[in-house]
PDB file of N, CA and C in Angstrom:
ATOM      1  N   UNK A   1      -1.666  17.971  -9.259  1.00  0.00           N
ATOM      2  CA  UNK A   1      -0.958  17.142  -8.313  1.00  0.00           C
ATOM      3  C   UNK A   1       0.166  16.390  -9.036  1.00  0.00           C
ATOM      4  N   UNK A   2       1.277  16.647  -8.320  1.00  0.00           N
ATOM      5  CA  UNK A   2       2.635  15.229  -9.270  1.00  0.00           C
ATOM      6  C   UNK A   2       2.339  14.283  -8.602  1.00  0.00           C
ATOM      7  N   UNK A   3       2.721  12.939  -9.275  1.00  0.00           N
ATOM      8  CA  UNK A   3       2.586  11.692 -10.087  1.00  0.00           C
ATOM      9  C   UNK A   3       3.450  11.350  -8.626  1.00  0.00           C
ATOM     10  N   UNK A   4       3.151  10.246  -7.909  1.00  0.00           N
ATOM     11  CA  UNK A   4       3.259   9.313  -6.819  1.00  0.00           C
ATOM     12  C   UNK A   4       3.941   8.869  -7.262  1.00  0.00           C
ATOM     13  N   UNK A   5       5.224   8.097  -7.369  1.00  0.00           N
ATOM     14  CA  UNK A   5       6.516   6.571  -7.573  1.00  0.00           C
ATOM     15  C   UNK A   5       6.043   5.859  -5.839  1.00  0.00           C
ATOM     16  N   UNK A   6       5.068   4.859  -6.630  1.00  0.00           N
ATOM     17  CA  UNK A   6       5.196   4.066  -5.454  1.00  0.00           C
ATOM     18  C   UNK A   6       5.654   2.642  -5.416  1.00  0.00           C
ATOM     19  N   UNK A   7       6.570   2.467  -6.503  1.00  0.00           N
ATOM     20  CA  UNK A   7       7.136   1.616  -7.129  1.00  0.00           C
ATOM     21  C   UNK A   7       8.562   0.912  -5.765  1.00  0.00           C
ATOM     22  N   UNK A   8       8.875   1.693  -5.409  1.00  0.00           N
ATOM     23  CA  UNK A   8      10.218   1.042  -4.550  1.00  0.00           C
ATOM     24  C   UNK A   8       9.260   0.597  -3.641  1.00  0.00           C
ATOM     25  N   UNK A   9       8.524   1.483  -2.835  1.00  0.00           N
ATOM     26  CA  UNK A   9       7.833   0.912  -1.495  1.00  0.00           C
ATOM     27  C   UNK A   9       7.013  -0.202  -1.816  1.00  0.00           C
ATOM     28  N   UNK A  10       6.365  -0.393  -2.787  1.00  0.00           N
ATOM     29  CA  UNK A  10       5.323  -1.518  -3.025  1.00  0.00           C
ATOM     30  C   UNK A  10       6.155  -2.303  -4.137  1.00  0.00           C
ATOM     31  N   UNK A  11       6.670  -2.609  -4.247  1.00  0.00           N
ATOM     32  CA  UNK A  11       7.566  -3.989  -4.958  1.00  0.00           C
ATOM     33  C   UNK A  11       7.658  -5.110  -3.937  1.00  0.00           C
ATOM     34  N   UNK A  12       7.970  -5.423  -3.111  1.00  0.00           N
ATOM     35  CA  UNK A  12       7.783  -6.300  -2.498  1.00  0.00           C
ATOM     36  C   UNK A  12       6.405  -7.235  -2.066  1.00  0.00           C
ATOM     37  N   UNK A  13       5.489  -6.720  -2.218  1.00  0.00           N
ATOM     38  CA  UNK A  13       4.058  -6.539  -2.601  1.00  0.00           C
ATOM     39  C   UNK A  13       3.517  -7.020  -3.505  1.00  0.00           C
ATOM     40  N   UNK A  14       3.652  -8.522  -3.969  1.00  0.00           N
ATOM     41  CA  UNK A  14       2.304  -8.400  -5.157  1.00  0.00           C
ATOM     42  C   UNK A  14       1.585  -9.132  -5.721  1.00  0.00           C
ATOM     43  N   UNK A  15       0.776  -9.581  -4.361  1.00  0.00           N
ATOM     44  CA  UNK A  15      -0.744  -9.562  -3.625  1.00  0.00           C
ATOM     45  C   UNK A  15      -0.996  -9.009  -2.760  1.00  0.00           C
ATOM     46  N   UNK A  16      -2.073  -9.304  -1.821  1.00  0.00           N
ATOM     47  CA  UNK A  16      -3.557  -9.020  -0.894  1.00  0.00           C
ATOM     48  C   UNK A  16      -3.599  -7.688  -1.237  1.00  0.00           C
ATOM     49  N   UNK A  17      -3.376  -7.061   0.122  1.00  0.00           N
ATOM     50  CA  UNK A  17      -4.036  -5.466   0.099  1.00  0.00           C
ATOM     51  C   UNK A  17      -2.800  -4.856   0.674  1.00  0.00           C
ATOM     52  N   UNK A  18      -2.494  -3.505  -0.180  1.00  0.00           N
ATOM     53  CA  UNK A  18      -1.142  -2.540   0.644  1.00  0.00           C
ATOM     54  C   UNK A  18      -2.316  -2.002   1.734  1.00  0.00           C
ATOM     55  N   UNK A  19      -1.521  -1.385   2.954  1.00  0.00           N
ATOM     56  CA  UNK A  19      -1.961  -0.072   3.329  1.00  0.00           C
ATOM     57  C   UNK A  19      -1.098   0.917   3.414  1.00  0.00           C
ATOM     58  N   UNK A  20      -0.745   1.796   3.013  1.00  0.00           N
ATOM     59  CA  UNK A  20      -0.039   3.213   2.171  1.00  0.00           C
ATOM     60  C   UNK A  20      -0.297   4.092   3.821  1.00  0.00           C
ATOM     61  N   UNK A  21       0.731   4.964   3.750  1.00  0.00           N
ATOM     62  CA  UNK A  21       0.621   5.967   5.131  1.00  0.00           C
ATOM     63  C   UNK A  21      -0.411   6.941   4.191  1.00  0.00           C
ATOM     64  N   UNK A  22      -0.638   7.838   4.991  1.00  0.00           N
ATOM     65  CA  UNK A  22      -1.444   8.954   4.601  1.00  0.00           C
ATOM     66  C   UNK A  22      -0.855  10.210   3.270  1.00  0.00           C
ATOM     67  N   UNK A  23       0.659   9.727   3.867  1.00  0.00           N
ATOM     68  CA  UNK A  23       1.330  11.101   2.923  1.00  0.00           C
ATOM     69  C   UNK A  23       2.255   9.929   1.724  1.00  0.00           C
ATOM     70  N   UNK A  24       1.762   8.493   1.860  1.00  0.00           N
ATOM     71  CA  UNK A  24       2.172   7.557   0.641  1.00  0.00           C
ATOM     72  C   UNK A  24       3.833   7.078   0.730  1.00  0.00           C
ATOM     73  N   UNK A  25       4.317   7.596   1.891  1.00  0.00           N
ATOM     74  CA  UNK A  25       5.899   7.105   1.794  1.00  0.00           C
ATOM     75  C   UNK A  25       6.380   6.295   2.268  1.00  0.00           C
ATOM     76  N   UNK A  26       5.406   5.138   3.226  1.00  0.00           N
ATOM     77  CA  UNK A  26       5.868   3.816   3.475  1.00  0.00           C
ATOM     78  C   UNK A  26       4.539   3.125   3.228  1.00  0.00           C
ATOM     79  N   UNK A  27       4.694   1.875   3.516  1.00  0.00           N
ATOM     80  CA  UNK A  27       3.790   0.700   3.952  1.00  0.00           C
ATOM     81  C   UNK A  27       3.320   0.706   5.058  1.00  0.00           C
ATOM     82  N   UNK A  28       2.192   0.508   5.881  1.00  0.00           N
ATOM     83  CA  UNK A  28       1.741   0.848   7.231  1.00  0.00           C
ATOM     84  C   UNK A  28       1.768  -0.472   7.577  1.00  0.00           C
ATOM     85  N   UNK A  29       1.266  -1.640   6.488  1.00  0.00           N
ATOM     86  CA  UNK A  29       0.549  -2.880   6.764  1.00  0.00           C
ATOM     87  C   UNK A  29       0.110  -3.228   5.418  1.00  0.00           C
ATOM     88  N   UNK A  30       0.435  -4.666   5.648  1.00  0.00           N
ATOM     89  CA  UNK A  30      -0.278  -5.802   4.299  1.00  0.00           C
ATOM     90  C   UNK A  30      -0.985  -6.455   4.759  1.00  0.00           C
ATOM     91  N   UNK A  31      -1.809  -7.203   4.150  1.00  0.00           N
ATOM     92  CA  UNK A  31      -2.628  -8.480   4.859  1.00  0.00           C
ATOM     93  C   UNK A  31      -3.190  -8.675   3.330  1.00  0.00           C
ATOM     94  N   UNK A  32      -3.690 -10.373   3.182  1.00  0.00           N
ATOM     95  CA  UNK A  32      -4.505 -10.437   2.000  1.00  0.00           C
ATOM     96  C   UNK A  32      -5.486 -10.191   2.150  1.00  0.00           C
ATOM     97  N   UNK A  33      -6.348  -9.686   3.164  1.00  0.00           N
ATOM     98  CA  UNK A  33      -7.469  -8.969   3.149  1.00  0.00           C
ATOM     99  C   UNK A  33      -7.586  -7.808   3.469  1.00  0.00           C
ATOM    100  N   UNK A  34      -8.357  -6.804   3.380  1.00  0.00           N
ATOM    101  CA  UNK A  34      -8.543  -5.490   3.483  1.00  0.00           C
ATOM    102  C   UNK A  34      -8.618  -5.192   5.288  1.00  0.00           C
ATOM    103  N   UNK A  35      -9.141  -6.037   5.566  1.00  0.00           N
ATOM    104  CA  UNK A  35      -9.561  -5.980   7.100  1.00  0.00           C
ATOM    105  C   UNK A  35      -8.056  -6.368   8.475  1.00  0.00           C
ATOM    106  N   UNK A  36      -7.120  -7.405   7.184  1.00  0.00           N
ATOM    107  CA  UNK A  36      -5.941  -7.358   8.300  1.00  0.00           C
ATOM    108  C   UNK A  36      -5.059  -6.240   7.691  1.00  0.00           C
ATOM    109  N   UNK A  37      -4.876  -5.645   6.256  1.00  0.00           N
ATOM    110  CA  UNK A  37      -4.052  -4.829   5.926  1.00  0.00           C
ATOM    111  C   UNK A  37      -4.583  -3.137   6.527  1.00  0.00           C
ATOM    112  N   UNK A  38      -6.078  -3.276   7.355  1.00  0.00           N
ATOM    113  CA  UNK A  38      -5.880  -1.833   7.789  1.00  0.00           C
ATOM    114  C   UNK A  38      -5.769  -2.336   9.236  1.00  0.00           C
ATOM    115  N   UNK A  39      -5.880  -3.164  10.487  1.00  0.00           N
ATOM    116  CA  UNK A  39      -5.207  -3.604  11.429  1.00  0.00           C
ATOM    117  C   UNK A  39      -3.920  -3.288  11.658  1.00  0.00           C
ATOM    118  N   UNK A  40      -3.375  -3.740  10.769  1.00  0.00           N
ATOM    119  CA  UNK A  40      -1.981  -3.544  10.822  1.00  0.00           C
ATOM    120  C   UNK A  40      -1.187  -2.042  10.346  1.00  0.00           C
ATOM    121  N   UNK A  41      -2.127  -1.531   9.701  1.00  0.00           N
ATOM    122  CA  UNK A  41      -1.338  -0.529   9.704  1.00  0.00           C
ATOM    123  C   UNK A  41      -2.100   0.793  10.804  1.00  0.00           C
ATOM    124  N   UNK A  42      -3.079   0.374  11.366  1.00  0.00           N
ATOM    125  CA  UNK A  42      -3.758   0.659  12.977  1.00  0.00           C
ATOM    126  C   UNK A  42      -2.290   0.640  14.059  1.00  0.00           C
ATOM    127  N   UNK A  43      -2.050  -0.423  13.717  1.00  0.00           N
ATOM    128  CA  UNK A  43      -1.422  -0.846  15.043  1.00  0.00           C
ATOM    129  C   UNK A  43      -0.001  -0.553  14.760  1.00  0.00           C
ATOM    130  N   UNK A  44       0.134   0.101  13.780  1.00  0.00           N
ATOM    131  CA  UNK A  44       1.662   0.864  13.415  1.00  0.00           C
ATOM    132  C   UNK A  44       1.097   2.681  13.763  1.00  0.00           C
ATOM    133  N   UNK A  45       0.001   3.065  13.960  1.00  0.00           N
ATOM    134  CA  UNK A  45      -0.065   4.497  14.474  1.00  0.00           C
ATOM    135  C   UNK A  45      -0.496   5.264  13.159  1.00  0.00           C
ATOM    136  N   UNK A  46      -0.697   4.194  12.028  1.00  0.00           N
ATOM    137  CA  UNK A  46      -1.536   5.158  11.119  1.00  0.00           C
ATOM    138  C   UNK A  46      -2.880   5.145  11.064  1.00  0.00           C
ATOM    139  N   UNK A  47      -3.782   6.233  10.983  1.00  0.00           N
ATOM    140  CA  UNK A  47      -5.217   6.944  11.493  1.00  0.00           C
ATOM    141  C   UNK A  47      -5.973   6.512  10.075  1.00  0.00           C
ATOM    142  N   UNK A  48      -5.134   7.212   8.901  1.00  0.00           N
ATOM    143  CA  UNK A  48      -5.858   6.976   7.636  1.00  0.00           C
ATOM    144  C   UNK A  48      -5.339   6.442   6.683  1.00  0.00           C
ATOM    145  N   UNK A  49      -4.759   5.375   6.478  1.00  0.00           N
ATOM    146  CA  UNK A  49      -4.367   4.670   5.224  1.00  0.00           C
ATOM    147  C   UNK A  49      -4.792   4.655   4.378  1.00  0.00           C
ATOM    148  N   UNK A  50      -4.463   4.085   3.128  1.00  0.00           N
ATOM    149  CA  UNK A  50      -4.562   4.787   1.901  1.00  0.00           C
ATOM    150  C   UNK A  50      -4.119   2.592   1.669  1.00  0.00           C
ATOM    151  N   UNK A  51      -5.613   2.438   0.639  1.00  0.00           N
ATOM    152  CA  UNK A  51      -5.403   1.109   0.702  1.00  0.00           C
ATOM    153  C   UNK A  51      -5.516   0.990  -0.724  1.00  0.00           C
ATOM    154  N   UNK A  52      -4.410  -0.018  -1.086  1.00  0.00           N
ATOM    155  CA  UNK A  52      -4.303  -0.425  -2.910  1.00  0.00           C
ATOM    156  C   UNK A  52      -3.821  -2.277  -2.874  1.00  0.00           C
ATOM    157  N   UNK A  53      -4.354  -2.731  -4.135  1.00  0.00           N
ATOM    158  CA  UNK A  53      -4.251  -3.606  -3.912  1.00  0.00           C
ATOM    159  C   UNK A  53      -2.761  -4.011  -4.346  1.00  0.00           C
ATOM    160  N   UNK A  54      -2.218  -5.014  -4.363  1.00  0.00           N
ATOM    161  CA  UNK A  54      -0.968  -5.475  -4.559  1.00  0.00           C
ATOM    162  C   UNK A  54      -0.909  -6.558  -5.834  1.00  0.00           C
ATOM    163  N   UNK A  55       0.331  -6.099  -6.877  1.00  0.00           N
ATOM    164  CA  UNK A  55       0.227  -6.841  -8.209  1.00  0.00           C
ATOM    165  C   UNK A  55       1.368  -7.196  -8.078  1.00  0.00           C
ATOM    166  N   UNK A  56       1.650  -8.024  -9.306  1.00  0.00           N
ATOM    167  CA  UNK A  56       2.969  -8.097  -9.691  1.00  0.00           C
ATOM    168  C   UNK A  56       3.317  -7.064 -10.745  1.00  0.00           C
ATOM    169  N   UNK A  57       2.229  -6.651 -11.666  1.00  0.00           N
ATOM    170  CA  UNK A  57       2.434  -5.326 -12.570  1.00  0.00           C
ATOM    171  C   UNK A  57       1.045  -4.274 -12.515  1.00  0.00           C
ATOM    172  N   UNK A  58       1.595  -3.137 -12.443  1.00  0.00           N
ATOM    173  CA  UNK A  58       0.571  -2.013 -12.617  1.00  0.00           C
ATOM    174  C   UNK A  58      -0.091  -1.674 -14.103  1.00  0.00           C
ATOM    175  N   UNK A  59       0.540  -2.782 -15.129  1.00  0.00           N
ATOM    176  CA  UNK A  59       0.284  -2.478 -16.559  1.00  0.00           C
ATOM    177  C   UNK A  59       0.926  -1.201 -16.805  1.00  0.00           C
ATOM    178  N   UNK A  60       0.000  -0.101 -17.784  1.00  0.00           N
ATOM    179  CA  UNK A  60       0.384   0.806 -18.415  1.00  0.00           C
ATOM    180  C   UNK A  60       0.410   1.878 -17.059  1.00  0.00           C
ATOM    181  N   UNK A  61       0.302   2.210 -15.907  1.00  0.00           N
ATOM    182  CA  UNK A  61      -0.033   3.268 -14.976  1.00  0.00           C
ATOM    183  C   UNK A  61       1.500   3.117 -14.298  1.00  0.00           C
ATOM    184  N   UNK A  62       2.002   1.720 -14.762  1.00  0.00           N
ATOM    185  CA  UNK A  62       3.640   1.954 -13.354  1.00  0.00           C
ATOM    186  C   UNK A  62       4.237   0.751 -14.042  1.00  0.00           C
ATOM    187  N   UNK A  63       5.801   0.734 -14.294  1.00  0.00           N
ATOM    188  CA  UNK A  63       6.454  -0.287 -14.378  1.00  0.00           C
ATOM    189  C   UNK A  63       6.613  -1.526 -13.534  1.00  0.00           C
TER     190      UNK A  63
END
C-alpha cells in the first residue's frame, strides 16, 4: 500500500479526534471526543470514517 500525506488535510487539527472519509481525502468531522467527531462526520454522509487523533506533531511517522 503507498504512504497516505495526510498532512495538508489534518493541519488544522491538533487536538480531539479527526474523522477521515473512508478513501482519507477530507475531514468528515472533528469533535474532542470520539462520539461528536463521528456525529459529525454522520451528518456530512460519511458511513465509515476513519478516526485519528489530532496533534500538533506526528513525531517521526509525519512532519
Amino acid at each position: 500500500m503507498k504512504p497516505i500525506d495526510l498532512t495538508k488535510i489534518t493541519k488544522n487539527y491538533t487536538s480531539g479526534w479527526i474523522a477521515l472519509s473512508s478513501d482519507y481525502k477530507k475531514v468528515a468531522g472533528w469533535g474532542r471526543t470520539i462520539k461528536v467527531a463521528l456525529e459529525r462526520a454522520r451528518a456530512d454522509g460519511e458511513k465509515k470514517p476513519v478516526l485519528m487523533k489530532g496533534a500538533k506533531s506526528y513525531g517521526p511517522i509525519a512532519p
